[in-house]
Every structure is written in structure tokens, then in C-alpha cells.
Protein backbone atom coordinates (compact mmCIF):
# COMPACT_ATOMS: atom_id res chain seq x y z
CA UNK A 1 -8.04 17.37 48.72
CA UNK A 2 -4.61 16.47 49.34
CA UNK A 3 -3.51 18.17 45.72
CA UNK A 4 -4.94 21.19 47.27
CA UNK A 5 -3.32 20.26 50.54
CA UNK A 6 0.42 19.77 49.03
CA UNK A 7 -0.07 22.97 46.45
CA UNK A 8 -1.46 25.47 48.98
CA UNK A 9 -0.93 24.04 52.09
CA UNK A 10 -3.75 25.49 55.16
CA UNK A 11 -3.06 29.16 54.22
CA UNK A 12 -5.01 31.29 51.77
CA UNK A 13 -3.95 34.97 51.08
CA UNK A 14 -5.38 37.86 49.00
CA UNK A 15 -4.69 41.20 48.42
CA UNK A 16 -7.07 43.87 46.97
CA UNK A 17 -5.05 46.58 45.58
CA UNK A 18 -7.69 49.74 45.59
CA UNK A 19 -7.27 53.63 45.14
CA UNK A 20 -6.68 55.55 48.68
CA UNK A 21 -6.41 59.34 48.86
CA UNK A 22 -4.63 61.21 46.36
CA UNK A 23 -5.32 58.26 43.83
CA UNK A 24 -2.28 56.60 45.70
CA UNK A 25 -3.29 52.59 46.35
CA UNK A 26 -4.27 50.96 49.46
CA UNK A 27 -3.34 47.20 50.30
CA UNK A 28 -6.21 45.28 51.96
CA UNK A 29 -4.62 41.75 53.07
CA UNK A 30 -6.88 39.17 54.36
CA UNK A 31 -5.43 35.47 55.08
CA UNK A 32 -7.23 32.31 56.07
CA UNK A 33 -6.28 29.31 57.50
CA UNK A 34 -7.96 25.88 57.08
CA UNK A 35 -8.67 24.53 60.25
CA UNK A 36 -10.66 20.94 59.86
CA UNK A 37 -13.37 21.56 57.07
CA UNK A 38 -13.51 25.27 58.12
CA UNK A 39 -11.65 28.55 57.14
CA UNK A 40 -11.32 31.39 59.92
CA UNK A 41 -9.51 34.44 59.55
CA UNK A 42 -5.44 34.16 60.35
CA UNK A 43 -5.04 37.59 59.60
CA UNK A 44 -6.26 40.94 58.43
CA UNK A 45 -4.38 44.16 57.64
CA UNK A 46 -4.50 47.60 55.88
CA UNK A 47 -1.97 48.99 54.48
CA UNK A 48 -1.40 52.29 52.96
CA UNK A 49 1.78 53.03 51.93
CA UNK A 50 4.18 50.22 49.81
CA UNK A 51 6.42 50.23 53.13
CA UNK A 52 4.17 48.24 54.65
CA UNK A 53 2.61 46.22 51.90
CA UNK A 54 6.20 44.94 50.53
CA UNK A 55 6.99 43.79 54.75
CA UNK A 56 3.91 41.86 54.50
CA UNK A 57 4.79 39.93 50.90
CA UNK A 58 7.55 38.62 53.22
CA UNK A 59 5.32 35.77 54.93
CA UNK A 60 3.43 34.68 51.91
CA UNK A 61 3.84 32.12 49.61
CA UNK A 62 1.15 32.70 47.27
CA UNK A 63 -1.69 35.29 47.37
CA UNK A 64 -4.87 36.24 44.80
CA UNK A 65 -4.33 39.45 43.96
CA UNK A 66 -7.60 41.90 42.98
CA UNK A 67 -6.88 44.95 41.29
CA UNK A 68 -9.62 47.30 41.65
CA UNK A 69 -8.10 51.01 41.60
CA UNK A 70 -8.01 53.23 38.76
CA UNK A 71 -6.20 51.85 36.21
CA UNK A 72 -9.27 49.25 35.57
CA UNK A 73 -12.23 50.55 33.86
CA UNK A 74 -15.78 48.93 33.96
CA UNK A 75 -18.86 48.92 31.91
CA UNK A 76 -22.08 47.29 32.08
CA UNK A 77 -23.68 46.85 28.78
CA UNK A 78 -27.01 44.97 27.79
CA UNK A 79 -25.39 42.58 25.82
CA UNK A 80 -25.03 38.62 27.41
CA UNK A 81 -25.46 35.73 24.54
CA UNK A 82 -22.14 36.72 22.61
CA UNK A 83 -18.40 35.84 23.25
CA UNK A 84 -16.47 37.57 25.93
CA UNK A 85 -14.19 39.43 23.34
CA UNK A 86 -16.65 40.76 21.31
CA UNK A 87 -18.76 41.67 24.69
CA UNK A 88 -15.16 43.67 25.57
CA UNK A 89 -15.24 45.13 22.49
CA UNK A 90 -18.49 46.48 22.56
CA UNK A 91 -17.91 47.92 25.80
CA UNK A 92 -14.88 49.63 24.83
CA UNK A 93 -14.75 49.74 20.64
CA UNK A 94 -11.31 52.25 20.86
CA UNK A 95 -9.27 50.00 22.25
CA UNK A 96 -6.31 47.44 21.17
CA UNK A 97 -7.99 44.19 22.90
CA UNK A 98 -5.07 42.60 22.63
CA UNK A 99 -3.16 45.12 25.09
CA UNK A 100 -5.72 44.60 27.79
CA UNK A 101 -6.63 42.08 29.95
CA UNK A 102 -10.61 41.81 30.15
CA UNK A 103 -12.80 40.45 32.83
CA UNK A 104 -16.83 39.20 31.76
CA UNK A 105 -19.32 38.32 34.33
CA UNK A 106 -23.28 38.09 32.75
CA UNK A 107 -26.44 37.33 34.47
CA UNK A 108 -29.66 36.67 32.38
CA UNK A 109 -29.85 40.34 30.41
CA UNK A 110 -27.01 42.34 31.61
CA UNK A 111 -23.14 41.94 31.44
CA UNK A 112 -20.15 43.38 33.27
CA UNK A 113 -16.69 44.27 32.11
CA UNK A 114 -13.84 45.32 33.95
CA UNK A 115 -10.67 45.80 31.44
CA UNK A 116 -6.95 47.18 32.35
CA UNK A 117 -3.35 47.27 30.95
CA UNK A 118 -1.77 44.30 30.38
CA UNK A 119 1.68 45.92 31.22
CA UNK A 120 0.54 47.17 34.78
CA UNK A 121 -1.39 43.92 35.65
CA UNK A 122 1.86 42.12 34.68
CA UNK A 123 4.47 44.60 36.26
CA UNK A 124 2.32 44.08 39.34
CA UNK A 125 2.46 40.34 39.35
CA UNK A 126 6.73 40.98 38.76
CA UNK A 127 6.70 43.34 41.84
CA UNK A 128 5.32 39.66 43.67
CA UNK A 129 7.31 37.93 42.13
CA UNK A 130 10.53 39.45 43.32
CA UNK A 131 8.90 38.90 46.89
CA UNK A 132 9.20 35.18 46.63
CA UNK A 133 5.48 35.72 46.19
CA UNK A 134 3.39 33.22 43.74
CA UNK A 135 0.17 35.13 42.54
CA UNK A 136 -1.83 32.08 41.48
CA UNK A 137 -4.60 34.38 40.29
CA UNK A 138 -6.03 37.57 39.57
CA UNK A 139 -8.95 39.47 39.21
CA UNK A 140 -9.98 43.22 37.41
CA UNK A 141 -12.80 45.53 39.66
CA UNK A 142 -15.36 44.09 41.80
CA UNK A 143 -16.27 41.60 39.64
CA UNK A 144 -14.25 38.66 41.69
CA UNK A 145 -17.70 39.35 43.88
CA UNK A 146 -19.50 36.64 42.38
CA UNK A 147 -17.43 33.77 44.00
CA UNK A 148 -19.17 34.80 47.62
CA UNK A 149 -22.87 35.50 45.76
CA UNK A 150 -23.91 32.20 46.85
CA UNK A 151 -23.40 33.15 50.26
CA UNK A 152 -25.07 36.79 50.68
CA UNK A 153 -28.37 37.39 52.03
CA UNK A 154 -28.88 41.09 51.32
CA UNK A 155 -29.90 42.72 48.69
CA UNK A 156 -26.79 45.04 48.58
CA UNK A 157 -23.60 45.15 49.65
CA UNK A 158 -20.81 47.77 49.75
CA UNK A 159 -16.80 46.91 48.58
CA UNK A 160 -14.20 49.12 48.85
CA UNK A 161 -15.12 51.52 46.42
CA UNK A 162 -18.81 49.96 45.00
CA UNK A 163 -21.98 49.44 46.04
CA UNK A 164 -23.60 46.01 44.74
CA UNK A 165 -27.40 45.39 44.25
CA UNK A 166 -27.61 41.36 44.75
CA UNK A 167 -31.04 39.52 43.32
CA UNK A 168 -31.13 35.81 43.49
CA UNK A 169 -27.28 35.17 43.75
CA UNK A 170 -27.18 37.13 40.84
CA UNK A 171 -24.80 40.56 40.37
CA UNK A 172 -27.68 43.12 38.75
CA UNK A 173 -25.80 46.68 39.20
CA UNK A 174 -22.48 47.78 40.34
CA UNK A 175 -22.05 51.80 41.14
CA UNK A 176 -18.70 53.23 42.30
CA UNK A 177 -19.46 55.62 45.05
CA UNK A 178 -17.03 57.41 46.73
CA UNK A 179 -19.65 57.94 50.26
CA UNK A 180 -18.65 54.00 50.98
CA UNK A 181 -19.25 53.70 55.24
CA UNK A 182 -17.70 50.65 57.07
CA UNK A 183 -19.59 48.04 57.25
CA UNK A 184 -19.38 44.38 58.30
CA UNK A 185 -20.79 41.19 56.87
CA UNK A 186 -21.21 37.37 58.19
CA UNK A 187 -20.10 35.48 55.12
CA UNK A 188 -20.63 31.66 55.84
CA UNK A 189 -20.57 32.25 59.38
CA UNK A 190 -17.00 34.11 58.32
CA UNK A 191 -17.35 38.03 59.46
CA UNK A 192 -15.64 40.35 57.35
CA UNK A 193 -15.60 43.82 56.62
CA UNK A 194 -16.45 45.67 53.31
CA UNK A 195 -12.96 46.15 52.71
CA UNK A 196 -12.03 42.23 53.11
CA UNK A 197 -15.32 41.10 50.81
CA UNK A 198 -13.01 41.02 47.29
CA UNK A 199 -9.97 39.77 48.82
CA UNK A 200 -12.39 36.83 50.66
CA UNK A 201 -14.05 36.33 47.06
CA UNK A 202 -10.37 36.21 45.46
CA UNK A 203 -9.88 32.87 48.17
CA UNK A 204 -12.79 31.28 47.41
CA UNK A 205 -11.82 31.08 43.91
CA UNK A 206 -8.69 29.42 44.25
CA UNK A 207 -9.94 27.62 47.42
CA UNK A 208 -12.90 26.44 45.63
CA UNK A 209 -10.63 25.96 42.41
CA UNK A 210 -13.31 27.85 40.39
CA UNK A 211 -12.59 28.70 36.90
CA UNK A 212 -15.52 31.47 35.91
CA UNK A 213 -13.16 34.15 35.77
CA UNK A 214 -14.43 35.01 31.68
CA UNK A 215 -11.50 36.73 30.28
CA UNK A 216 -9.07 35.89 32.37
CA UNK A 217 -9.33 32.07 32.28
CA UNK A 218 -5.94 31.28 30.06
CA UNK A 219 -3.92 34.19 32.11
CA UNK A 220 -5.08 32.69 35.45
CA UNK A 221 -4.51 28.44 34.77
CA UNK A 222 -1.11 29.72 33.48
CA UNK A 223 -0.29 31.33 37.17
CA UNK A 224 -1.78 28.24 38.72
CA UNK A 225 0.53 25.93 36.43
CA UNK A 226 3.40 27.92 37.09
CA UNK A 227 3.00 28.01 41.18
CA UNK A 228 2.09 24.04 41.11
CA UNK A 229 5.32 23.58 38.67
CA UNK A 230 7.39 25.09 41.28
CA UNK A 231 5.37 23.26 44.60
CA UNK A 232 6.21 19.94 42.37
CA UNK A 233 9.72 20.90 42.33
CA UNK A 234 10.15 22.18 45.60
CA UNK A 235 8.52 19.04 47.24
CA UNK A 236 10.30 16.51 44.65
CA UNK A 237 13.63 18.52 46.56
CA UNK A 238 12.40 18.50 49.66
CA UNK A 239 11.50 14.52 49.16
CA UNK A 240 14.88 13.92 47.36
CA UNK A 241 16.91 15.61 49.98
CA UNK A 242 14.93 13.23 52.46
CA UNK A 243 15.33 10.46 50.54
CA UNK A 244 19.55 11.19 50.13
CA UNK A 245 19.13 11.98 53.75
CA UNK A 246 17.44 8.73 54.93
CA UNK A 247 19.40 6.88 52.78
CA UNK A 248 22.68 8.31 54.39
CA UNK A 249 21.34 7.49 57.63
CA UNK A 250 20.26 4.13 56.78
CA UNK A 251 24.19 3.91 55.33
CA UNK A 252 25.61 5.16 58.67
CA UNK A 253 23.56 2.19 60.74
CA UNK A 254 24.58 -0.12 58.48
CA UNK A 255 28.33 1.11 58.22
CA UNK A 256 28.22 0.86 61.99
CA UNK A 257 26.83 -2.02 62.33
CA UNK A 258 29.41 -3.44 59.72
CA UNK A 259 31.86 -1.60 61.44
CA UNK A 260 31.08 -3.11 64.90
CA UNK A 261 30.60 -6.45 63.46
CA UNK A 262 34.20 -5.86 61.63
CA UNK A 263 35.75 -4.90 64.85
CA UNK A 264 34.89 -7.90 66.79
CA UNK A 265 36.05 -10.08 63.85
CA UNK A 266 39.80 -8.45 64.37
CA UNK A 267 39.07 -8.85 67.92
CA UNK A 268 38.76 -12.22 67.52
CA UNK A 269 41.07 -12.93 64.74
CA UNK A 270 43.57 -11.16 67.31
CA UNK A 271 42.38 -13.55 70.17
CA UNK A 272 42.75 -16.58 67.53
CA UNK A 273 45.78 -15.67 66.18
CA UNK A 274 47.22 -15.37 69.66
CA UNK A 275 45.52 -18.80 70.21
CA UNK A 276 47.36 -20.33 67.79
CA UNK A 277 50.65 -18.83 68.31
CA UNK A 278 50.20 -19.86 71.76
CA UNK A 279 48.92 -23.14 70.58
CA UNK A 280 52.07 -23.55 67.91
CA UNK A 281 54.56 -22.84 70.93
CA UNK A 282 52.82 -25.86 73.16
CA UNK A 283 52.86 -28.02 69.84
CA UNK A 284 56.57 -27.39 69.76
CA UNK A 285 57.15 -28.31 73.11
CA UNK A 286 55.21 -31.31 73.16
CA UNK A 287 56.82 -32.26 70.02
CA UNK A 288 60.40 -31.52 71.62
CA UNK A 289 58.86 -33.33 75.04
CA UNK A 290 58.13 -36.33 72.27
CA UNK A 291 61.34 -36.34 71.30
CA UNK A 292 62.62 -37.15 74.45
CA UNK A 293 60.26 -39.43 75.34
CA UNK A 294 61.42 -41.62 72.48
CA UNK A 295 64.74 -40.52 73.17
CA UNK A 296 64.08 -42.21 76.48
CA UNK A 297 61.31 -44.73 75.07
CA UNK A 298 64.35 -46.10 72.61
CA UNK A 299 66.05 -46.67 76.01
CA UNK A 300 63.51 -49.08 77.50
CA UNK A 301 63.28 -50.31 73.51
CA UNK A 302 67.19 -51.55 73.39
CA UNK A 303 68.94 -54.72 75.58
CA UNK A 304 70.47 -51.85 78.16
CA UNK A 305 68.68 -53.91 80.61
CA UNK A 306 70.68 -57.20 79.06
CA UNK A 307 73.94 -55.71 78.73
CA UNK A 308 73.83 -54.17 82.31
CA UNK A 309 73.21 -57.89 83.84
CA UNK A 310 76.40 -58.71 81.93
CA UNK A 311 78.38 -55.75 82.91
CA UNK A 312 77.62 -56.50 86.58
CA UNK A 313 78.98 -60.47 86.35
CA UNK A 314 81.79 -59.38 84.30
CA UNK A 315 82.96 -56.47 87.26
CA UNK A 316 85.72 -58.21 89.70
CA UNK A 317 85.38 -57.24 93.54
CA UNK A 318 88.27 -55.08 93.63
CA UNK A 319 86.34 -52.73 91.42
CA UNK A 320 83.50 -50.75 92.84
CA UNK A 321 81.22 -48.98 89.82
CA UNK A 322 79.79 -45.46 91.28
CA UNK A 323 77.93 -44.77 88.31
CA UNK A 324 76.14 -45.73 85.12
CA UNK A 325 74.91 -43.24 82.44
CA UNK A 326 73.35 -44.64 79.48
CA UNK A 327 73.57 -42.76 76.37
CA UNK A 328 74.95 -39.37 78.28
CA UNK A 329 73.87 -36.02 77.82
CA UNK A 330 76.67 -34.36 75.04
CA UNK A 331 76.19 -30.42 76.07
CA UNK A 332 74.37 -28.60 78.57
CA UNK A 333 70.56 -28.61 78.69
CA UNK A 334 69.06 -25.30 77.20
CA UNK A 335 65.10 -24.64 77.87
CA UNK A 336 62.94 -25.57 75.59
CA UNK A 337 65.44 -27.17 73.14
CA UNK A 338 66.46 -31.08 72.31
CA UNK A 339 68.10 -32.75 74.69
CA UNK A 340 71.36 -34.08 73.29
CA UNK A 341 72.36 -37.41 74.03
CA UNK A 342 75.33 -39.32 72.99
CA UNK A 343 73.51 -42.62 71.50
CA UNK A 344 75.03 -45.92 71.79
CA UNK A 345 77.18 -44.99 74.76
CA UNK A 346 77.39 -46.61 77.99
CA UNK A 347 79.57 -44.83 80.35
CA UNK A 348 81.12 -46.16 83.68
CA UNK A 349 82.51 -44.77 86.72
CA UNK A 350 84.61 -46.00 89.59
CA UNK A 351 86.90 -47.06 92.01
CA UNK A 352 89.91 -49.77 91.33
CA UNK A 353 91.72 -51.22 93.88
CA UNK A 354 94.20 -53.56 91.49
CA UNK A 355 94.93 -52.39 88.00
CA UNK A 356 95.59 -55.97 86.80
CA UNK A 357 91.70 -56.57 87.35
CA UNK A 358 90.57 -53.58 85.86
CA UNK A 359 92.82 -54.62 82.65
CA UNK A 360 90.86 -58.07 82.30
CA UNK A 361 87.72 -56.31 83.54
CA UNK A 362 88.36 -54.26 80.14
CA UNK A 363 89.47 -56.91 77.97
CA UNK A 364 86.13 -58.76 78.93
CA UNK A 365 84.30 -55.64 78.09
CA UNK A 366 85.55 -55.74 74.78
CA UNK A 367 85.46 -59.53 73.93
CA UNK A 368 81.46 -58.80 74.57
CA UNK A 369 79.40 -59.39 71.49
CA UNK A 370 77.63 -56.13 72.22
CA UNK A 371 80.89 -53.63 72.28
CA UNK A 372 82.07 -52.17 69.64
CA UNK A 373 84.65 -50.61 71.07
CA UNK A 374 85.93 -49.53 74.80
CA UNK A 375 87.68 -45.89 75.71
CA UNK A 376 89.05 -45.72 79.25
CA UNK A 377 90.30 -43.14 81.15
CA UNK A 378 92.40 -42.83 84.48
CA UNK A 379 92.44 -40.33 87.16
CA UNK A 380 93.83 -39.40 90.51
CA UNK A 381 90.72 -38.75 93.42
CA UNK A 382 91.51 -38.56 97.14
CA UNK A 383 94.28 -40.78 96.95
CA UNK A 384 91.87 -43.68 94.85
CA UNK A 385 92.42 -44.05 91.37
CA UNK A 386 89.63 -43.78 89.32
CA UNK A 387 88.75 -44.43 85.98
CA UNK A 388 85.96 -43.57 83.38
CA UNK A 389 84.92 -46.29 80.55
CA UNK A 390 83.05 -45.43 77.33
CA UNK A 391 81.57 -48.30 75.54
CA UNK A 392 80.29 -48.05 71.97
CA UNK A 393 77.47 -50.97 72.13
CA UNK A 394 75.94 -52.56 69.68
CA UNK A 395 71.70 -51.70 69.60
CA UNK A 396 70.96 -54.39 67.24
């Protein structure tokens, strides 16, 4: 069911190609369309010029065509136990079999042939062909009639051109008449006209997937294999270009996601990196801040608090110290740089009243153990004289 459900698909189309006035052919189209486990007719036309046949090829995919206009001939011989070919051949001795295709349908004493030109039946299925149409089968005359046999309760029926006498589900005479009236039929619980019983007998046999088509069998599973050849291609397209196209789809999510994951990872390598730089520039200033804390630690570390109890019993009252600097700053403090200091260094300021003093307050200085050496300076302020001692110590 689903083979015939992929192949086919719900719609199932036949054409009976007949002979209309001035022997010109007539185009009865019939379509059905499954709907749950029944068929009901879609659609139903006559057509009677090509015009209008060729616009209706336009909406099919595949169609079962039934030729049954003048170019086919048909017997009836009493002659049913041999093989179709000879059967043919009977029928017809003058002809070339091999130039026709031939159609067989036998009851229990009586057989039917229906024969015509390969080339037309052939340049017929080209004509659908160029349509875009698939013909997935075919059948000569009225003898496609025996597909719906099953299904008819009277004893005759009328076609488009044939009255049938019907006995048991069994075919037992077929006469062309050309007095044919209109006359409708309930098929199955499916009503159809006279005109529409071939082309509903030519659905039924692909429908039903019935291969009693004598004759014709080989011609008709080649159409068949042909039309599901190209479904199997068209859906392994159709399925590929789904595939490429889910698998695209499934790409782009995934690029995106990647992409979105990728973009907060530079986010955040842009939030660490500025992180670090900021946390490099606060190691550098607690480093330089370290620095100056042992610059200042190294201070507290020396005897500065020794040699200032010495320097204050060795000043004489007539001098009076206005400032101290230990280890004084060489330059000018920049931000965020080293503090220079001028290590070893004790420098004095102040105010002499007698220079002798200050000259033995100096030559104390640098009898001390703890001075290397002593610099001093003089200087005029405000009618004082000042002076300014640097002292090279000893941090031993």
C-alpha cells in the first residue's frame, strides 16, 4: 500500500482515445482520487478537439491510456486453449505480428483480439510523453472491460462505441454499433457514464495492479518500470535535497550556537584580559608601594633611632636643629614611580648662634664611630646664619 502510495500517489487518470465524427478522435478523461479505502470521481471531461486534450495532459502525472478508435481492429474467434500469438495470428493470418501490438482476452469457448500499429500506439505514448505525462499502461478496444466485470450486474452494457453482452463476469460478445445512447452505470457504488466505463476499467488495472492484459503484458510492466524508475528518482531528489537541506539547517544551529558560544568567549577573554591588565597595573603599584615600604621598613631596620640619641647629646645650646631628614628624597616625586632616596644620609638643619660651637659640634660628628664622613654648608637667613650638614653614616 504505501509502494502504491509513493508511485501513484491518491490520483488515478485515464484517457480513452475513441473515434468522434469525421473519424477525428475524442478524449474521454476520467480521474479518481483515493479518499480512505474509497475512490470517487475528481474529475470527468470530454474533449473533442487536441486543443483541449493537450491543456488537460498539463495536470497529470501519469494516466492509462485506452485506445479504442479506428486504427485497432478486433476479432472474436472460437479458438481459447492456444498461446496468445498464435490466437493473433489466427485472427489476422496477413499480418507482420511483430509490427502490431495484440491484446487476448478468452472466456471458456470464445476469444477476443484487439490488434493495432505498433508505431501509432508508440507515437501516442511520445505525444504523453512530451506532456510530462507517464502512461503506465495501455490497452487496445474494449477489451480493458474485463477489469470492472466483477462489478456489473447487467447482462449488457454499452462503451463508447460497443455494446457488451456480460454472463457470469464473463465477456461473451462485443458488437460495435454506431446507435450507442447515453447511458449511466453504478460501478461499486461509483456512477459513471458509458463513455467513462473503459477509462474506469483502465484505473482499476493499475489501481488493482492487475497484470491480465494477454498481449500486452511485457509492453505494459516496461511503462510501469519506467514511471516507478523515475518516482524512485524523483523522491531519492526530493529526499536528498531534504536531507542537504536539513543538514544545512542543522549546520546553521550549530554554527550559531558555536558562534554565540564563540562570542561570549572573546567577550570574556576581553573582560579577562582587561582584568589582568588592570590586575598587572595594581601588581606594579603594590610592588612599587613594597618598595617603599622597605625603603621605609630598612629605616626602622637600621640604628637611626641610636645615632639620633647621640646626635642630640652631642648638639651644644647655642645651636638649635630645625630639621632632620633621614635618607632624603634625591629628585622630585613622580606618580606611580620609585621614590628616590639618598641612602645612608642623615641631613641636618639649623640655627648657630657661635661658630666656634658649631666647629666642635662638627668635629664630634665626625669622630662618631657611625660617620663616615660630614659635608656642611653655610648660609645667610633673616639675619641668622644657618647651616646644612650631610652625614654619610655607617648602617652596619
Amino acid at each position: 500500500m504505501l509502494r502504491k502510495r509513493l508511485t501513484y500517489g491518491v490520483m488515478y487518470s485515464a484517457i480513452e482515445h475513441a473515434s468522434g465524427s469525421r473519424n477525428k478522435d475524442t478524449y474521454s478523461f476520467l480521474q479518481l482520487i483515493k479518499k480512505g479505502k474509497e475512490l470517487i470521481v475528481k474529475s470527468r471531461r470530454v474533449f473533442i478537439d487536441n486543443e483541449g486534450f493537450v491543456s488537460c495532459l498539463k495536470h497529470l502525472k501519469h494516466v492509462f491510456v485506452v485506445i479504442n478508435n479506428q486504427q485497432v481492429l478486433s476479432k472474436e474467434i472460437d479458438l481459447t486453449k492456444e498461446s496468445p500469438e498464435l490466437i493473433t495470428q489466427k485472427a489476422f493470418p496477413n499480418i507482420a505480428l511483430n509490427d502490431f501490438y495484440y491484446e487476448v482476452y478468452s472466456n471458456v469457448d470464445t476469444s477476443f483480439i484487439s490488434i493495432c500499429r505498433k508505431q501509432y500506439v508508440d507515437d501516442i505514448i511520445k505525444k504523453y510523453t512530451k506532456n510530462n505525462v507517464s502512461v503506465i499502461g495501455f490497452s487496445l478496444g474494449n477489451l480493458v472491460v474485463q477489469n470492472i466485470l466483477p462489478f456489473v450486474n447487467e447482462e449488457e452494457i454499452q462503451t463508447s462505441n460497443s455494446r457488451l453482452k456480460i454472463e457470469k463476469s464473463q465477456l461473451k460478445s462485443i458488437n460495435k454499433n454506431s446507435d450507442i445512447t447515453n447511458a449511466v452505470y453504478l460501478i461499486n457504488d461509483l456512477e459513471v457514464t458509458n463513455n467513462e466505463l473503459l477509462p474506469l476499467s483502465g484505473i482499476l488495472s493499475y489501481y488493482l495492479e492487475k497484470n491480465n492484459q494477454i498481449g500486452l503484458n511485457e509492453r505494459v510492466v516496461g511503462l510501469k518500470n519506467v514511471f516507478f524508475q523515475k518516482q524512485i528518482f524523483s523522491i531519492g531528489l526530493k529526499t536528498g535535497v531534504v536531507f542537504l537541506f536539513l543538514v544545512l539547517l542543522i549546520n546553521f544551529f550549530m554554527f550559531s550556537s558555536y558562534y554565540t558560544d564563540n562570542a561570549k568567549l572573546l567577550a570574556k577573554v576581553q573582560v579577562n584580559k582587561a582584568y589582568k591588565n588592570q590586575l598587572l597595573k595594581l601588581e606594579k603599584q603594590i610592588t612599587q608601594k613594597e618598595k617603599i615600604v622597605a625603603s621605609l621598613s630598612s629605616v626602622s631596620q637600621s640604628k637611626v633611632s641610636l645615632y639620633l640619641d647621640e646626635l642630640a647629646m652631642l648638639v651644644p645650646n647655642t645651636i638649635t636643629l630645625t630639621r632632620v631628614n633621614y635618607q632624603p628624597i634625591r629628585t622630585r616625586v613622580k606618580k606611580e614611580e620609585q621614590i628616590p632616596v639618598s641612602e645612608n644620609i642623615l641631613q641636618i638643619e639649623g640655627v648657630i648662634k657661635n661658630n666656634e660651637d658649631l666647629t666642635k659640634f662638627v668635629n664630634s660628628l665626625e669622630k662618631s664611630k657611625w660617620v663616615n664622613s660630614v659635608i656642611l654648608e653655610f648660609g645667610e637667613k633673616k639675619n641668622n646664619t644657618t647651616f646644612n650638614i650631610l652625614m654619610h653614616i655607617n648602617d652596619e
